[in-house]
N, C-alpha and C. Protein backbone atom coordinates (compact mmCIF):
# COMPACT_ATOMS: atom_id res chain seq x y z
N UNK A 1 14.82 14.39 17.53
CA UNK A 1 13.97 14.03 16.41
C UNK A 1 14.16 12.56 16.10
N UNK A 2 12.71 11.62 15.86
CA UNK A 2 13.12 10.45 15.26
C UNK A 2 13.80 10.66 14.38
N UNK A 3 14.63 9.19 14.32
CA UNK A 3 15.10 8.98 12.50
C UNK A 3 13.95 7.87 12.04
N UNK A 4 13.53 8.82 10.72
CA UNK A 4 12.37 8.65 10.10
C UNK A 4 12.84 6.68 9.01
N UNK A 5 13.68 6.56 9.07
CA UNK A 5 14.32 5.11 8.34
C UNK A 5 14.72 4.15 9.57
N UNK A 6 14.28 4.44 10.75
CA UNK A 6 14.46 3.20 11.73
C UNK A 6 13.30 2.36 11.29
N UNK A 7 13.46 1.03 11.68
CA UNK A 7 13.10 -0.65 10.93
C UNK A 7 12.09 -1.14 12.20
N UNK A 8 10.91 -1.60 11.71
CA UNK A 8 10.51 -2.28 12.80
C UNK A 8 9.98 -3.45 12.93
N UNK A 9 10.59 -4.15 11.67
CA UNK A 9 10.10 -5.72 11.26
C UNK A 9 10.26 -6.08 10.51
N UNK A 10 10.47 -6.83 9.77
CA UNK A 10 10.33 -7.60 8.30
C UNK A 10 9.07 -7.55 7.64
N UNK A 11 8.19 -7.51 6.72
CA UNK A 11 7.28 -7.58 6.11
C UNK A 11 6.23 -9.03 6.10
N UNK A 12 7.61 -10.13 6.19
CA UNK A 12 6.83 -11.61 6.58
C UNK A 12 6.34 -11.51 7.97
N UNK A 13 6.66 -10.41 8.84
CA UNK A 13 5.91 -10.41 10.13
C UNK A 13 5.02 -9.79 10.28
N UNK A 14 4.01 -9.25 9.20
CA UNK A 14 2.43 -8.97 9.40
C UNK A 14 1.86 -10.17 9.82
N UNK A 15 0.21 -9.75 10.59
CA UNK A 15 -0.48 -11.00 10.64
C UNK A 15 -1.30 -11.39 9.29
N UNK A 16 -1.17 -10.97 8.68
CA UNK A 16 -2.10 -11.11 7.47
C UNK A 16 -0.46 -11.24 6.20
N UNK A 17 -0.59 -12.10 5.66
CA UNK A 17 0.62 -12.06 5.23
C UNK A 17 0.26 -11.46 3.20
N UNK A 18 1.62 -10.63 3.01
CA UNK A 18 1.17 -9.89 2.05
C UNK A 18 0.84 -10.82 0.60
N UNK A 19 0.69 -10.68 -0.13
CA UNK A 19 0.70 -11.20 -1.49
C UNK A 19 2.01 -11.07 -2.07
N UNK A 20 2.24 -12.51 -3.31
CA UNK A 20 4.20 -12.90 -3.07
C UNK A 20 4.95 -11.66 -3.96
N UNK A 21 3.86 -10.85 -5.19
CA UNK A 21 3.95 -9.92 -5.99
C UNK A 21 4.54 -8.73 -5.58
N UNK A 22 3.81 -8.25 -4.55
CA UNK A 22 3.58 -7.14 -3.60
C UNK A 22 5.14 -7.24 -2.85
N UNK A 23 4.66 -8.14 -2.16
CA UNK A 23 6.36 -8.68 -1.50
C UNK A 23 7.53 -8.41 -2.46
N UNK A 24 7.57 -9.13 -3.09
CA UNK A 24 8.81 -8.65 -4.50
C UNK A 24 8.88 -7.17 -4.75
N UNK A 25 7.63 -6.42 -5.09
CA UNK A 25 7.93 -5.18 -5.88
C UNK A 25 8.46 -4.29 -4.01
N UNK A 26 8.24 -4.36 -3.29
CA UNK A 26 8.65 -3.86 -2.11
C UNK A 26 9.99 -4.29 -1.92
N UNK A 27 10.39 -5.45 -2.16
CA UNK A 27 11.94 -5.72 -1.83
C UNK A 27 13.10 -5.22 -2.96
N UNK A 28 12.17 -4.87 -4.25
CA UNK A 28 12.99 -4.22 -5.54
C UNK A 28 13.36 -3.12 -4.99
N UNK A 29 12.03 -2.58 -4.59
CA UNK A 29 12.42 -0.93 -3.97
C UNK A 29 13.61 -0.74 -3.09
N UNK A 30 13.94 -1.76 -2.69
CA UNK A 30 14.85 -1.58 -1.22
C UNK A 30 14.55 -1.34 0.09
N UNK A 31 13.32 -2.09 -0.13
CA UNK A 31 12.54 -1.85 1.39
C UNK A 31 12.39 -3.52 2.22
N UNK A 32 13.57 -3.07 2.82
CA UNK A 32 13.87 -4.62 3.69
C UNK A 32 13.16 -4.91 4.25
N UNK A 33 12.92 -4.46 4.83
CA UNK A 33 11.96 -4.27 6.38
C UNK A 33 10.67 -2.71 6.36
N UNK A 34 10.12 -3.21 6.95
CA UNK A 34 8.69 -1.75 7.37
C UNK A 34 9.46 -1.34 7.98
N UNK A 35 8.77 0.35 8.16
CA UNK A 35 9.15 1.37 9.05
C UNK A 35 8.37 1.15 10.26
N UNK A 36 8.53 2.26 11.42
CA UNK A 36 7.38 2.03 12.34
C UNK A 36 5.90 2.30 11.80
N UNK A 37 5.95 3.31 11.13
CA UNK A 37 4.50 3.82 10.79
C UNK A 37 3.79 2.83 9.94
N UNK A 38 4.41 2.01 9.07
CA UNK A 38 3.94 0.47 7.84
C UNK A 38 3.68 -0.13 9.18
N UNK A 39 4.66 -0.44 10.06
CA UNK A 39 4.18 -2.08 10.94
C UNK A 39 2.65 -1.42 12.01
N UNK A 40 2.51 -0.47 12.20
CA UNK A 40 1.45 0.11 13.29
C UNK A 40 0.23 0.29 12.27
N UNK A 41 0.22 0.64 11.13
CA UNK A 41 -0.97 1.00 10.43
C UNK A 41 -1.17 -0.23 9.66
N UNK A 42 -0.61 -1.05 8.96
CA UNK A 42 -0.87 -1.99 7.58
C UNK A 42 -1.48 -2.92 8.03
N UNK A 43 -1.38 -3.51 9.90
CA UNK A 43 -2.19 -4.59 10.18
C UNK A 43 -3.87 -3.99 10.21
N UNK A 44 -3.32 -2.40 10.96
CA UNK A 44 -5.19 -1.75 11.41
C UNK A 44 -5.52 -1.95 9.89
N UNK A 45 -5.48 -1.00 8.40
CA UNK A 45 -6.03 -0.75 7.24
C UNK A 45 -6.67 -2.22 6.99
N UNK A 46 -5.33 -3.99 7.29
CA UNK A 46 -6.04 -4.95 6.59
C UNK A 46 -7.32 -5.39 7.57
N UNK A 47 -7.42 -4.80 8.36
CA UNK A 47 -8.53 -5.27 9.41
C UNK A 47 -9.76 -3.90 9.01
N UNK A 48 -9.39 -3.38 8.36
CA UNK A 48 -10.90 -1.84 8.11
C UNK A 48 -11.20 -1.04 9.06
N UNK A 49 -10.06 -0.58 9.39
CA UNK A 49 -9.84 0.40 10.52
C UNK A 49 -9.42 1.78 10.53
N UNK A 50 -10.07 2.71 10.88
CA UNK A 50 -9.70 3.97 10.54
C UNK A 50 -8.39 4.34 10.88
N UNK A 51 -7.08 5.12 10.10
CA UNK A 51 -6.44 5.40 10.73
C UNK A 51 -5.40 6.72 10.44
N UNK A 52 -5.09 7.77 11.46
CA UNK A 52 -4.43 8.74 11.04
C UNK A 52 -2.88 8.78 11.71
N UNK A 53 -2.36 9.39 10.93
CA UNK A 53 -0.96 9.02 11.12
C UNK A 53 0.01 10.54 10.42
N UNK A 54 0.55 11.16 11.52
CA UNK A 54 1.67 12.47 11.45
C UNK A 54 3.03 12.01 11.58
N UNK A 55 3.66 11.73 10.59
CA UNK A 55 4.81 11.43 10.25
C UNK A 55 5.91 12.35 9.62
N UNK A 56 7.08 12.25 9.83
CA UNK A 56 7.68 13.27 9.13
C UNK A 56 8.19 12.24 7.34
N UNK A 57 8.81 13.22 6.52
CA UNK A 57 9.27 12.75 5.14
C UNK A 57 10.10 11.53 5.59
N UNK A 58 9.52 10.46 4.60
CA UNK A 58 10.67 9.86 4.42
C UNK A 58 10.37 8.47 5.55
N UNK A 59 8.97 8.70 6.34
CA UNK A 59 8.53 7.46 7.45
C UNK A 59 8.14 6.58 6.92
N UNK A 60 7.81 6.42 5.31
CA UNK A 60 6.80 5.38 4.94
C UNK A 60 5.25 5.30 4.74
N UNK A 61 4.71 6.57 5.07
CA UNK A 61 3.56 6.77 5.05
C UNK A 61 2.71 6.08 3.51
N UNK A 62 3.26 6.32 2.45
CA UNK A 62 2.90 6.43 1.13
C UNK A 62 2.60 4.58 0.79
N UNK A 63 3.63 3.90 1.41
CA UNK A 63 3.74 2.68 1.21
C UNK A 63 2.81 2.07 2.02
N UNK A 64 2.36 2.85 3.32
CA UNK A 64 1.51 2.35 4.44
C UNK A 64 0.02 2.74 4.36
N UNK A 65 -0.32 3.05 3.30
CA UNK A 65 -1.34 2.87 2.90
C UNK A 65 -2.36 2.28 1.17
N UNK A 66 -0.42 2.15 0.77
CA UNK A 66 -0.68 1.52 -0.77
C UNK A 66 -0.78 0.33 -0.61
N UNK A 67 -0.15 -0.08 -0.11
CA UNK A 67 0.08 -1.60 0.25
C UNK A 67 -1.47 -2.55 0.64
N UNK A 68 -2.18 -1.76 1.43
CA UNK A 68 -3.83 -2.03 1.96
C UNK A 68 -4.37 -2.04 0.89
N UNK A 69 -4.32 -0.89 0.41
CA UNK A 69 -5.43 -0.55 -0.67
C UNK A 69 -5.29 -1.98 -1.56
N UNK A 70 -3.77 -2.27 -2.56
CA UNK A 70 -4.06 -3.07 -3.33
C UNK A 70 -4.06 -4.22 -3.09
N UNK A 71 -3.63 -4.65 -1.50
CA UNK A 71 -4.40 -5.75 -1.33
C UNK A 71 -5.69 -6.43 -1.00
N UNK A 72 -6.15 -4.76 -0.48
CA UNK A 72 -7.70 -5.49 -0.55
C UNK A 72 -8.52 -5.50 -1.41
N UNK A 73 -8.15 -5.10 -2.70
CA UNK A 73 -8.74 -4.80 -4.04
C UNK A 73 -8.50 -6.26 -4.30
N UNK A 74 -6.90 -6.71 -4.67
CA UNK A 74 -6.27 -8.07 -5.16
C UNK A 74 -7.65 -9.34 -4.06
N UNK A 75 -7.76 -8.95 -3.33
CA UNK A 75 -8.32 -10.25 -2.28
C UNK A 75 -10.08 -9.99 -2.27
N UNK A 76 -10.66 -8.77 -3.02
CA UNK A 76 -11.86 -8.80 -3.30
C UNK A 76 -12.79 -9.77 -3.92
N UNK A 77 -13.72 -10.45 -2.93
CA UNK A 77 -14.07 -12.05 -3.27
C UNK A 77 -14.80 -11.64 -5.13
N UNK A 78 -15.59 -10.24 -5.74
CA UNK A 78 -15.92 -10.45 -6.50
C UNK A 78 -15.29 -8.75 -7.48
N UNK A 79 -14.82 -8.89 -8.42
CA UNK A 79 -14.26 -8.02 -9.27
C UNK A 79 -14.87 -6.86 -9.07
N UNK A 80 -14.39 -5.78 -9.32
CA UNK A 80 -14.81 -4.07 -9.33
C UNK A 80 -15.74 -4.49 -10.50
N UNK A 81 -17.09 -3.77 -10.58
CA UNK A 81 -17.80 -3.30 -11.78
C UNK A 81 -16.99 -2.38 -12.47
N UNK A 82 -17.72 -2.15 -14.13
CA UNK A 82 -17.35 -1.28 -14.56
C UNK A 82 -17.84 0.07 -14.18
N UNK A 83 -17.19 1.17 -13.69
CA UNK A 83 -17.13 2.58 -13.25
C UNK A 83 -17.00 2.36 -11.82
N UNK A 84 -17.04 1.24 -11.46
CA UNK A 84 -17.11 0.94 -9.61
C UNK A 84 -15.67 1.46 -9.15
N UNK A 85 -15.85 2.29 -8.24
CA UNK A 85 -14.64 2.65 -7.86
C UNK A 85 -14.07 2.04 -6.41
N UNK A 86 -12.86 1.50 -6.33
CA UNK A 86 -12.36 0.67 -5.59
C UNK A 86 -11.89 1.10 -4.48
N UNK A 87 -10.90 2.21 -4.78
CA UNK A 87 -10.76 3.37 -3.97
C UNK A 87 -10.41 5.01 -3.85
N UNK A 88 -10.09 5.68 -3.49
CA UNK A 88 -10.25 6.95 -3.81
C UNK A 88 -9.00 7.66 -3.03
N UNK A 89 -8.09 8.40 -3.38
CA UNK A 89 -6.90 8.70 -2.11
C UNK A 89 -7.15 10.42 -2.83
N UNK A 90 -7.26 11.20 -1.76
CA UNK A 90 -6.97 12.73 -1.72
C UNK A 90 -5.63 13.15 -1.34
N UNK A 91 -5.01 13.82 -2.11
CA UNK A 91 -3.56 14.45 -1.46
C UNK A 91 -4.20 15.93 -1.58
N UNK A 92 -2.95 16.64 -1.13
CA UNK A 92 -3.34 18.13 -0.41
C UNK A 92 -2.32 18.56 -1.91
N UNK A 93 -1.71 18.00 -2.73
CA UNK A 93 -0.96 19.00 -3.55
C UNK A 93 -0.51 17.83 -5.09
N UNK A 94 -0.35 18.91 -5.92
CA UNK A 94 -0.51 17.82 -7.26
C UNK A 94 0.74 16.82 -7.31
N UNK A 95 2.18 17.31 -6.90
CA UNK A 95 2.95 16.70 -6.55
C UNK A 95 2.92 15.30 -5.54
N UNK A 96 2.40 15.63 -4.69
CA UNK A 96 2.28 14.36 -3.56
C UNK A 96 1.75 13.21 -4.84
N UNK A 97 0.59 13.67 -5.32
CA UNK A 97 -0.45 13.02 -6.43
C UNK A 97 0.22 12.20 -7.34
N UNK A 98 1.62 13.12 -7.67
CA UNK A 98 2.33 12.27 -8.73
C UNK A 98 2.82 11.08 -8.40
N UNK A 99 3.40 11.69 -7.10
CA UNK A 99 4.45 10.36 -6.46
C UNK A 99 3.79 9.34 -5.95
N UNK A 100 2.14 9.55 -5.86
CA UNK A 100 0.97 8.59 -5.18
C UNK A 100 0.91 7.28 -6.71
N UNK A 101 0.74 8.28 -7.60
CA UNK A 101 0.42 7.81 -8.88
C UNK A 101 1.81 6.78 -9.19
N UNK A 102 2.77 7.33 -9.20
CA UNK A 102 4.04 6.72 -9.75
C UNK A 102 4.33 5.44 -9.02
N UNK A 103 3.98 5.11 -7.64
CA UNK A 103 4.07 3.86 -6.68
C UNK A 103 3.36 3.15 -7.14
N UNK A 104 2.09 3.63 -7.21
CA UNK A 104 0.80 2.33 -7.52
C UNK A 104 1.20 2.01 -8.89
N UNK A 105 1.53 2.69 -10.01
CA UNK A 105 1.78 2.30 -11.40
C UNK A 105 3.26 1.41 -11.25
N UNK A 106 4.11 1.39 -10.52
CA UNK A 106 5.21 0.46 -10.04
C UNK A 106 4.50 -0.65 -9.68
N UNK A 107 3.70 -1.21 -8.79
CA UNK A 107 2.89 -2.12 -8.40
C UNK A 107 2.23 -2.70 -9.67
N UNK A 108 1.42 -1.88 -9.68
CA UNK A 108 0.34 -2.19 -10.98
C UNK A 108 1.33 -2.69 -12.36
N UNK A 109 2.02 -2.43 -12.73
CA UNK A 109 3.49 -3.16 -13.68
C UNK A 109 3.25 -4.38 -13.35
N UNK A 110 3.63 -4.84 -12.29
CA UNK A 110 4.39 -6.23 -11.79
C UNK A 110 3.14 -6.85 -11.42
N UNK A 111 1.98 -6.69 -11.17
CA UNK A 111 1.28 -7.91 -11.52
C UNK A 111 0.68 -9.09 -12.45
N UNK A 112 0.71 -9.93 -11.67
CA UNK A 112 0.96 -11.36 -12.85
C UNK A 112 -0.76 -10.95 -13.48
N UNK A 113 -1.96 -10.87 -12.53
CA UNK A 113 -3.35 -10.88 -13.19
C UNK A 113 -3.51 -10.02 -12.71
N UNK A 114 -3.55 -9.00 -14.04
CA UNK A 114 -3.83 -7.13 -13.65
C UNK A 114 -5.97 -7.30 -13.32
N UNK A 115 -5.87 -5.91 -12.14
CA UNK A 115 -6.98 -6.30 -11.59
C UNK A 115 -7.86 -5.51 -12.80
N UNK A 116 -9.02 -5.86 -12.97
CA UNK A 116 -9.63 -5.33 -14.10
C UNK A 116 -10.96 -5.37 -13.73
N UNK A 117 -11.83 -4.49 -14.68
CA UNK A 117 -13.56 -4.69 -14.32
C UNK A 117 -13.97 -5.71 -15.23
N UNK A 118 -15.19 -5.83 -14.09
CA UNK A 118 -15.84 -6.67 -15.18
C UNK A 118 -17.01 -6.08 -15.88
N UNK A 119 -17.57 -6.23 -16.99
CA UNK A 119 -18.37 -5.31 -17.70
C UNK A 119 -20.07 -5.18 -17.31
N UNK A 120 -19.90 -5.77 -15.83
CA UNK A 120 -21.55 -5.30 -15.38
C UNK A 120 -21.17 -4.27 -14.92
């Protein structure tokens, strides 16, 4: 069986390099480095690429697709409308949901200009 906490890069070694916020609240966590599943998926998501990924607990999955989302929201040349929805994540159980919820609200804390609508 893999071990699901083997390292496969530093985070300054995406090609798209993350935002300095993002970076911080990831290194609070204790996340030195990406897993394999962050370094193989986070470049496809910042490029708009479909992607599925069977991982066991504990690979990084959760981070490897939060990480996209709010940066391509943060790097959206023109603000979400109001009711415009930015993005949408389905989990299979209310739990997963929480812990989906509880990451992004960690993120969403620590930004300097919280992303907001604008009222068209």
């Amino acid at each position: 069986m893999s071990n699901p906490a083997a390292f496969a890069g530093l985070w300054t070694s995406l090609p798209v390099p993350l935002t300095s916020w993002i970076l911080e609240v990831i290194q609070s966590m204790g996340h030195t480095q990406m897993t394999p599943v962050q370094a193989s998926t986070i470049p496809l998501f910042m490029q708009n690429k479909d992607v599925v990924v069977e991982a066991v607990t504990g690979s990084g999955k959760t981070l490897a697709f939060v990480i996209p989302i709010l940066e391509r929201l943060i790097r959206r040349e023109s603000k979400l409308k109001k009711n415009e929805i930015g993005a949408l994540i389905v989990t299979p159980t209310r739990e997963l949901a929480t812990q989906i919820h509880s990451i992004i609200s960690l993120f969403l804390s620590a930004q300097p200009n919280p992303i907001t609508s604008s009222s068209d």
